[in-house]
C-alpha atoms as a PDB file:
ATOM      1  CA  UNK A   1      53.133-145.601  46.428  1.00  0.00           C
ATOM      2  CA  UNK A   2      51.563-144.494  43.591  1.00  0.00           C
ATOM      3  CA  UNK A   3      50.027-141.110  43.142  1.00  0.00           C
ATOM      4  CA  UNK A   4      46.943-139.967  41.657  1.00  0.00           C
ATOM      5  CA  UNK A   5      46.093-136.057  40.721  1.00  0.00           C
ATOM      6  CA  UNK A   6      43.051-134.749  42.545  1.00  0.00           C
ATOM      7  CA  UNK A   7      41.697-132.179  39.664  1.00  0.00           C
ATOM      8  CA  UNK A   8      39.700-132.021  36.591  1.00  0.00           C
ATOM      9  CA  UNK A   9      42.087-129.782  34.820  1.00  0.00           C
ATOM     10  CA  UNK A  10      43.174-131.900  31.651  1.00  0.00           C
ATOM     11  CA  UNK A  11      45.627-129.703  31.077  1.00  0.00           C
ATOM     12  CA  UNK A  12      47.239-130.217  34.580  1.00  0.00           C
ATOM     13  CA  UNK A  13      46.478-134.264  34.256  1.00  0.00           C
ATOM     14  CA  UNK A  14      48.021-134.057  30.372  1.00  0.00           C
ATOM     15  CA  UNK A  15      50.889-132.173  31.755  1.00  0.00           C
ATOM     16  CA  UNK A  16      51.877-134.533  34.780  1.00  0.00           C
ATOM     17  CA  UNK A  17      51.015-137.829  32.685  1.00  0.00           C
ATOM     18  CA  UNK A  18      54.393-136.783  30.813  1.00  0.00           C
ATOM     19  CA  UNK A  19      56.674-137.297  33.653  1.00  0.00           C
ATOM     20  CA  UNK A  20      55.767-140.611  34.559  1.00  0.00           C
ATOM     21  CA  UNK A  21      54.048-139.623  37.658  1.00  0.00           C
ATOM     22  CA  UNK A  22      49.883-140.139  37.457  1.00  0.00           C
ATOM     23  CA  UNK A  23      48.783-143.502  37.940  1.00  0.00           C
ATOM     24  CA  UNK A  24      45.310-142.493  38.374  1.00  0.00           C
ATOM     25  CA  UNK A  25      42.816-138.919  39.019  1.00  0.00           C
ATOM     26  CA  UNK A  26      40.400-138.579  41.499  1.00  0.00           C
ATOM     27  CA  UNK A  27      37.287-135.907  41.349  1.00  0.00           C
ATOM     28  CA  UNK A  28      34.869-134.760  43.226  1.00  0.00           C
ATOM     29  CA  UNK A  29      31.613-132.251  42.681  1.00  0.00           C
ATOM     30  CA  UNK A  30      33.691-129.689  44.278  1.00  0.00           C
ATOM     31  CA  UNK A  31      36.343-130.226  41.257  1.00  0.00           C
ATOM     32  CA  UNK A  32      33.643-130.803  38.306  1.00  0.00           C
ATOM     33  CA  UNK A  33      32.427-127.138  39.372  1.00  0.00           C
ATOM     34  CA  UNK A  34      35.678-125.739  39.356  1.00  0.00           C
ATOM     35  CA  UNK A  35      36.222-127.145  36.002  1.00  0.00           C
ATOM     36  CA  UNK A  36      33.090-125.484  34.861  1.00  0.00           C
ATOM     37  CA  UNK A  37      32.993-128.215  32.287  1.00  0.00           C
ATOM     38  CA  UNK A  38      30.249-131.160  32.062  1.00  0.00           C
ATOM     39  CA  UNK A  39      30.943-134.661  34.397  1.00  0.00           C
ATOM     40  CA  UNK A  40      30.629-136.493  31.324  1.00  0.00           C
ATOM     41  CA  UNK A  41      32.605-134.999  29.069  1.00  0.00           C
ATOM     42  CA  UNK A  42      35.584-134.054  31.516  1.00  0.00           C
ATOM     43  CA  UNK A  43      35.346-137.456  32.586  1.00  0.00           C
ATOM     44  CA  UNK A  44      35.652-139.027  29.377  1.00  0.00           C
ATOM     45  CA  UNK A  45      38.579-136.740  28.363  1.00  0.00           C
ATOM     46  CA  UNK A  46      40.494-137.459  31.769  1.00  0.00           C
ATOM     47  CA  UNK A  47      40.062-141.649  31.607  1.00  0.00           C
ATOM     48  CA  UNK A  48      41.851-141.146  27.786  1.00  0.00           C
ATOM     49  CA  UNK A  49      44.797-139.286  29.639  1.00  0.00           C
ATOM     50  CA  UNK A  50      45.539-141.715  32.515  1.00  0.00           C
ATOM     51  CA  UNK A  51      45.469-145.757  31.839  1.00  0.00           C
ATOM     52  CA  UNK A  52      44.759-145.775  35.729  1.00  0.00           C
ATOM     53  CA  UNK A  53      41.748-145.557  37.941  1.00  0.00           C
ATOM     54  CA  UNK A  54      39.508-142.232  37.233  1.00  0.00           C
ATOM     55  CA  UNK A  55      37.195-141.533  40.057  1.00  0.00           C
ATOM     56  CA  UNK A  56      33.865-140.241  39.532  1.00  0.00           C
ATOM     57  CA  UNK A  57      31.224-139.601  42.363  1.00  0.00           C
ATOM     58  CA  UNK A  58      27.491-140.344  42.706  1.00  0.00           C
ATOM     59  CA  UNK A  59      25.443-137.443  43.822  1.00  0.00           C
ATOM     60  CA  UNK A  60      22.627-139.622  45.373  1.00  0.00           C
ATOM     61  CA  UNK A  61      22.013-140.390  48.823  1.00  0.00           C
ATOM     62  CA  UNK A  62      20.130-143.256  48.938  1.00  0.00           C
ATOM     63  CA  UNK A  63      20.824-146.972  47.284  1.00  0.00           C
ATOM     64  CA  UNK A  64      18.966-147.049  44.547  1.00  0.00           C
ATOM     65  CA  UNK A  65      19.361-143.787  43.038  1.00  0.00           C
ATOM     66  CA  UNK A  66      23.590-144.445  43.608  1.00  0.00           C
ATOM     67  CA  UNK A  67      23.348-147.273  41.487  1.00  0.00           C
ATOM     68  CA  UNK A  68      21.319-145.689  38.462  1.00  0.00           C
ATOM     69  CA  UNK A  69      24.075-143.076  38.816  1.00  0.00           C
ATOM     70  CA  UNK A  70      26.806-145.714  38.584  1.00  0.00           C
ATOM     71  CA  UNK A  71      25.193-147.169  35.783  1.00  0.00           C
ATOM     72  CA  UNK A  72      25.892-144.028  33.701  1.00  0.00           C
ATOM     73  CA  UNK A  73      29.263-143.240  34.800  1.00  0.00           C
ATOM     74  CA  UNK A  74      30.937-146.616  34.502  1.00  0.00           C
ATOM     75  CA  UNK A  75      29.919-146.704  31.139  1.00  0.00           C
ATOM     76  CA  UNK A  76      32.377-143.622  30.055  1.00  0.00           C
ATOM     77  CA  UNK A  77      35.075-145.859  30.203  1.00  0.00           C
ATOM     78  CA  UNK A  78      36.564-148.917  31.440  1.00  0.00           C
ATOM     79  CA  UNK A  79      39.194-147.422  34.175  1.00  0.00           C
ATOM     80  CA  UNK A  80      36.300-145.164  35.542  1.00  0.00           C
ATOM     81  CA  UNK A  81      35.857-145.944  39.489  1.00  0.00           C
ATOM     82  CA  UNK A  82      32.740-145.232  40.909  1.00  0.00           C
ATOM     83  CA  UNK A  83      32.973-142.892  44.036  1.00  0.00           C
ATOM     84  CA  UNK A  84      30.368-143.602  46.952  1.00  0.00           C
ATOM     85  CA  UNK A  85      30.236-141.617  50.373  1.00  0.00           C
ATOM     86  CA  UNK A  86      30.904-143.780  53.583  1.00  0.00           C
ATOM     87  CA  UNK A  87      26.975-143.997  54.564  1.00  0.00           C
ATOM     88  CA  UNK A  88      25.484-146.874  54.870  1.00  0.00           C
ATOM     89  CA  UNK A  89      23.811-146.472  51.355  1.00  0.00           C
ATOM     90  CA  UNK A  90      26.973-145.879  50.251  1.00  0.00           C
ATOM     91  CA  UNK A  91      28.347-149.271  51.397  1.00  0.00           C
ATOM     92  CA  UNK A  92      25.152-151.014  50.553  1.00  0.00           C
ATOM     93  CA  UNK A  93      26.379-149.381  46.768  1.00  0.00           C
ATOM     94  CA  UNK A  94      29.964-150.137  46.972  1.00  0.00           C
ATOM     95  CA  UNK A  95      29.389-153.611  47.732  1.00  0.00           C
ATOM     96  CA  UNK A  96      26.644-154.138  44.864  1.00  0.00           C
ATOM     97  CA  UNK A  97      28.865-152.954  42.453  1.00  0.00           C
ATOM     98  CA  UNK A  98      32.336-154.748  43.547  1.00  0.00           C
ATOM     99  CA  UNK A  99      29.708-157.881  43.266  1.00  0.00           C
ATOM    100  CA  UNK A 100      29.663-156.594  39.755  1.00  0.00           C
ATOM    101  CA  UNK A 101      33.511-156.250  39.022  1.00  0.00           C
ATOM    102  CA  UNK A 102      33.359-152.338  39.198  1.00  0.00           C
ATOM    103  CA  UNK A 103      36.123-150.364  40.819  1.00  0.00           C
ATOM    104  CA  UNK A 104      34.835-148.510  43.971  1.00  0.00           C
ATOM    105  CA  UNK A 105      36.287-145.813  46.106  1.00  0.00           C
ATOM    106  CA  UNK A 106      34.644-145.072  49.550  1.00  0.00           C
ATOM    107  CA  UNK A 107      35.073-141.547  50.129  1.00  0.00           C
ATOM    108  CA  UNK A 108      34.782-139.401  53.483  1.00  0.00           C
ATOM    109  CA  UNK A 109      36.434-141.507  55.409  1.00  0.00           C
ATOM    110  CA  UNK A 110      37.202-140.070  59.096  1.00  0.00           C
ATOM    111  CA  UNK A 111      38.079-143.042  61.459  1.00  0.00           C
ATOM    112  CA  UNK A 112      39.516-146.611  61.497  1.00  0.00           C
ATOM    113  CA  UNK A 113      36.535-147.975  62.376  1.00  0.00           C
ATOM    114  CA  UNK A 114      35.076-146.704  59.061  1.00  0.00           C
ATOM    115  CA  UNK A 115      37.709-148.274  57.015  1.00  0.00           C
ATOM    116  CA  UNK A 116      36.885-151.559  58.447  1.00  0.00           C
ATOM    117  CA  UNK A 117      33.257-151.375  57.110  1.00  0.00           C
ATOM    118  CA  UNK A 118      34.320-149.896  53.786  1.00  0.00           C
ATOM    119  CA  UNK A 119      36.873-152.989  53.655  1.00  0.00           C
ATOM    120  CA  UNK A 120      33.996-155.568  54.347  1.00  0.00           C
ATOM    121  CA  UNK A 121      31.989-153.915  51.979  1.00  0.00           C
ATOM    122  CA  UNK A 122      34.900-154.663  49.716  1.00  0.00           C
ATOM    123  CA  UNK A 123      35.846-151.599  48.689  1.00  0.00           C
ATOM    124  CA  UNK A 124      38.909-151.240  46.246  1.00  0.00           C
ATOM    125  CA  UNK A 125      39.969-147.892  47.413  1.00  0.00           C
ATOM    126  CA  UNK A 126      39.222-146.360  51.098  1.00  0.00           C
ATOM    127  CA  UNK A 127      39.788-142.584  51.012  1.00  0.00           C
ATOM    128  CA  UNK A 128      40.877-141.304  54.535  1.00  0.00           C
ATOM    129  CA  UNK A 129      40.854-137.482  54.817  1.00  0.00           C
ATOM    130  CA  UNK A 130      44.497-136.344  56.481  1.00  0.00           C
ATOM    131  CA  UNK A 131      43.806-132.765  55.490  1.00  0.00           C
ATOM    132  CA  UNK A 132      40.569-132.179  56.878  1.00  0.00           C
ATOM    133  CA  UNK A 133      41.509-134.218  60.130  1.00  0.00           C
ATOM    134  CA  UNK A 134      44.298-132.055  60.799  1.00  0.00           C
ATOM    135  CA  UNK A 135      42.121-128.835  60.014  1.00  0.00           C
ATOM    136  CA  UNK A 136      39.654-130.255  63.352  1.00  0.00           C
ATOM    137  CA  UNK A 137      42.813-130.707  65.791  1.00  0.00           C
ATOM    138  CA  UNK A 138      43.578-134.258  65.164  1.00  0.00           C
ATOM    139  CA  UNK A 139      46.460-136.235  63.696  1.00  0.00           C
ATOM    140  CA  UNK A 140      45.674-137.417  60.263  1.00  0.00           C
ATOM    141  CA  UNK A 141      48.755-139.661  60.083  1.00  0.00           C
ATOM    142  CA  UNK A 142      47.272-141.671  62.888  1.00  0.00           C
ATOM    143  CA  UNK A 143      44.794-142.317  60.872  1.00  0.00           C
ATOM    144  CA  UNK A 144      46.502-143.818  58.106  1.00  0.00           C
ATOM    145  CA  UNK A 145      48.743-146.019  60.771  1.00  0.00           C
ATOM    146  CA  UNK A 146      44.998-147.199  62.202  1.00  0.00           C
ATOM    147  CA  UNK A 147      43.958-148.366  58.774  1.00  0.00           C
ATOM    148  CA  UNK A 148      47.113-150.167  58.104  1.00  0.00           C
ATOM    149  CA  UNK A 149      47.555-151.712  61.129  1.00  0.00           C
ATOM    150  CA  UNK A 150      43.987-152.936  60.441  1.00  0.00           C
ATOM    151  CA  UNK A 151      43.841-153.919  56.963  1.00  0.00           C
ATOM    152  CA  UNK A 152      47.521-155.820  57.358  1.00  0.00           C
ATOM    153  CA  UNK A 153      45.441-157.893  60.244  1.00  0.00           C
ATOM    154  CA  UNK A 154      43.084-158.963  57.935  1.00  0.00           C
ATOM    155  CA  UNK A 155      44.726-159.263  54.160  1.00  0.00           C
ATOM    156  CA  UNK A 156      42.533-157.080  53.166  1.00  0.00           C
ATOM    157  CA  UNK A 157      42.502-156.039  49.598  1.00  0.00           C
ATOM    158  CA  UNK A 158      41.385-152.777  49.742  1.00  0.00           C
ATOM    159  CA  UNK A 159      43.705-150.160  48.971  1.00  0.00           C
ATOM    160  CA  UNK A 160      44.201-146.927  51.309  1.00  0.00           C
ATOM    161  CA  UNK A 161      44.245-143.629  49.107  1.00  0.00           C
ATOM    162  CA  UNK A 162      44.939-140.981  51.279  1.00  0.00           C
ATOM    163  CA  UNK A 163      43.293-137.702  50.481  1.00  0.00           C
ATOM    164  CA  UNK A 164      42.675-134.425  51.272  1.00  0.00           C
ATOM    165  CA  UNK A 165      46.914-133.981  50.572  1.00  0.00           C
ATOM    166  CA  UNK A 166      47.795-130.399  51.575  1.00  0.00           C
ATOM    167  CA  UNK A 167      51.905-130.735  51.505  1.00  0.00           C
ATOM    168  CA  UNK A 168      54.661-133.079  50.908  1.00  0.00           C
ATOM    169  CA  UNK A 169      55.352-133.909  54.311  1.00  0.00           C
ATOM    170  CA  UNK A 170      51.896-135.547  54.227  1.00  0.00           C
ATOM    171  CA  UNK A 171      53.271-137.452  51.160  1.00  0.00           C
ATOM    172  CA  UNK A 172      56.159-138.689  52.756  1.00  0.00           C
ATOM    173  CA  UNK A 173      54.569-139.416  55.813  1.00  0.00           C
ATOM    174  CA  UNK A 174      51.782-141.384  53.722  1.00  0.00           C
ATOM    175  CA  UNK A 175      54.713-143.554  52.148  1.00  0.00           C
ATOM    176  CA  UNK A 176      57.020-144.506  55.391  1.00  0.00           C
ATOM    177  CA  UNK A 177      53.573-145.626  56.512  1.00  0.00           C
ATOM    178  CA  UNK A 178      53.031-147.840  54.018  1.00  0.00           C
ATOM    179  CA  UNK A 179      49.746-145.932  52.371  1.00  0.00           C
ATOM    180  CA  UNK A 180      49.350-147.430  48.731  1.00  0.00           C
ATOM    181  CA  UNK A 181      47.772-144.543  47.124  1.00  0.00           C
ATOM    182  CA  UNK A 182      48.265-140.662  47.423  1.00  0.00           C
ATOM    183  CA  UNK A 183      45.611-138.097  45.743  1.00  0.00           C
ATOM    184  CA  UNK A 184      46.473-134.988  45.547  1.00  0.00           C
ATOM    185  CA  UNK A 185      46.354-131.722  43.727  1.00  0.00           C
ATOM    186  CA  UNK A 186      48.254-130.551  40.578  1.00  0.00           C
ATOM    187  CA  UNK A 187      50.522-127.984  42.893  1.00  0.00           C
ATOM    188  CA  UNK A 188      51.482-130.462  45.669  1.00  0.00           C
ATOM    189  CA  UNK A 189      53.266-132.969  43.124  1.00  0.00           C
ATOM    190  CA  UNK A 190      55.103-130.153  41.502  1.00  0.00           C
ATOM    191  CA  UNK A 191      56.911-129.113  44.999  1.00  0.00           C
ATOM    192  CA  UNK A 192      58.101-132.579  45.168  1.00  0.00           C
ATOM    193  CA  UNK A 193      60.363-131.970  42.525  1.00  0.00           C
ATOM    194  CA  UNK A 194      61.680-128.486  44.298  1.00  0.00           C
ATOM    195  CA  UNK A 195      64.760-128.723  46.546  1.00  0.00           C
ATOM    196  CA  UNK A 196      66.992-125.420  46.995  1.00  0.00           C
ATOM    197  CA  UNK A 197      69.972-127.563  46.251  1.00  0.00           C
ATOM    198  CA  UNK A 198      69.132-129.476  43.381  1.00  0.00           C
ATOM    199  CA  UNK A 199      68.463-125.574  42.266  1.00  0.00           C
ATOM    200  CA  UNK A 200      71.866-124.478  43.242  1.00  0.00           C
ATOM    201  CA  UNK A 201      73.493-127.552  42.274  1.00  0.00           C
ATOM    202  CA  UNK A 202      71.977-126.610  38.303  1.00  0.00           C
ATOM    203  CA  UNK A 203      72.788-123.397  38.521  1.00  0.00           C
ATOM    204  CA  UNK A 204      76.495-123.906  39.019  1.00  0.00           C
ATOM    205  CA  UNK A 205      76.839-126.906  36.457  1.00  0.00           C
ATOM    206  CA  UNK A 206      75.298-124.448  34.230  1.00  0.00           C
ATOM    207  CA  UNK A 207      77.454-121.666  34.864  1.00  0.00           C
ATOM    208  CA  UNK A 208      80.685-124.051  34.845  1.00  0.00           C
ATOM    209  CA  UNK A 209      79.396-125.593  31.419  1.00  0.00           C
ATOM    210  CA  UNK A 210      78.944-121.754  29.717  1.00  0.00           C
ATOM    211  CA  UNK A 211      82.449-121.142  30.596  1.00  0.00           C
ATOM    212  CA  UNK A 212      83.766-123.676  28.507  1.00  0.00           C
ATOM    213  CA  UNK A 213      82.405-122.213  25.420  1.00  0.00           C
ATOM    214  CA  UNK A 214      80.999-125.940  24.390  1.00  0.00           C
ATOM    215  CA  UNK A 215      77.654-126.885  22.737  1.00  0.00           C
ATOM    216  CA  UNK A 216      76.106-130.281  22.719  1.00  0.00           C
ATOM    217  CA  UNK A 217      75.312-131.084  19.369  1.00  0.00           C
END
């Protein structure tokens, strides 16, 4: 599965990029605002960090403004993937510009039925919400099993990107499932490093190694 970092902190991407782990960032308004830093610039600056998919969002509602919008953020850079809402001007969008070769990542996403349109539409990301399902008293893991089940059906292309990642039980959960992508924030894949006993387990190799009065090197 791979994982992509849901922030516009370049210092968080920069920071995670060294272990191997980002294969791709996602944003949103909600993180260019946080950034308090302008969507083209932070953009730009995040698509040098990542060789990946960068996701960047239209603000439109409607068609034709979506696909001015697009027009001026695929041109930041060539791994930029233009994020569209699941409306139907959204999928009107996303299916204009997969016509045109551009990466597209339907956003929003609350049922199965919903990833079967964004599929047709030919979407190359569908981004089901497992946070935000769970927040309303539903199972957001069922989701993801829906939209599997469905797009394995059908050979589908389109890849499911789970969002809206709160903890790493909905990572692992995302992975037995079979979910190909995993966006999430800076502090969710830093506690899949942390185990208690990997931290014991250090502590007393380190405490056996200092009583041996050795140094490497």
């Amino acid at each position: 599965m791979k994982f992509f970092v849901d922030t516009a902190d370049t210092a968080e991407i920069a920071d995670l990029a060294a272990t191997g782990m980002v294969d791709g960032v996602t944003t949103n308004p909600s993180l260019i605002k946080k950034s308090g830093r302008d969507i083209m610039e932070v953009t730009k600056e995040i698509c040098g960090l990542t060789d990946g998919p960068v996701s960047a969002e239209v603000i439109a509602l409607d068609h034709e403004t979506m696909m001015k919008e697009a027009e001026v953020l695929r041109k930041i850079a060539d791994n930029v993937c233009i994020k569209v809402p699941l409306t139907i001007d959204g999928l009107k969008t996303c299916k204009a510009l997969t016509g045109e070769g551009t990466m597209v990542n339907v956003t929003l996403c609350f049922s199965a039925n919903q990833a079967l349109l964004a599929a047709k539409a030919g979407a190359s990301f569908i981004s089901p919400f497992v946070g935000r399902h769970d927040d309303n008293g539903l199972d957001g893991m069922t989701l993801i099993e829906d939209i599997r089940l469905i797009y394995d059906n059908y050979a589908f292309d389109t890849e499911i990107l789970v969002a809206s990642i709160r903890h790493p039980i909905h990572v692992l959960e995302s992975a037995r499932i079979g979910a190909d992508v995993g966006t999430m924030p800076p502090n969710v894949i830093r506690n899949l490093f942390k185990h208690v006993l990997t931290d014991k387990g250090l502590e007393g190799f380190l405490k056996d190694w200092e009583s041996t009065g050795q140094n490497i090197g």
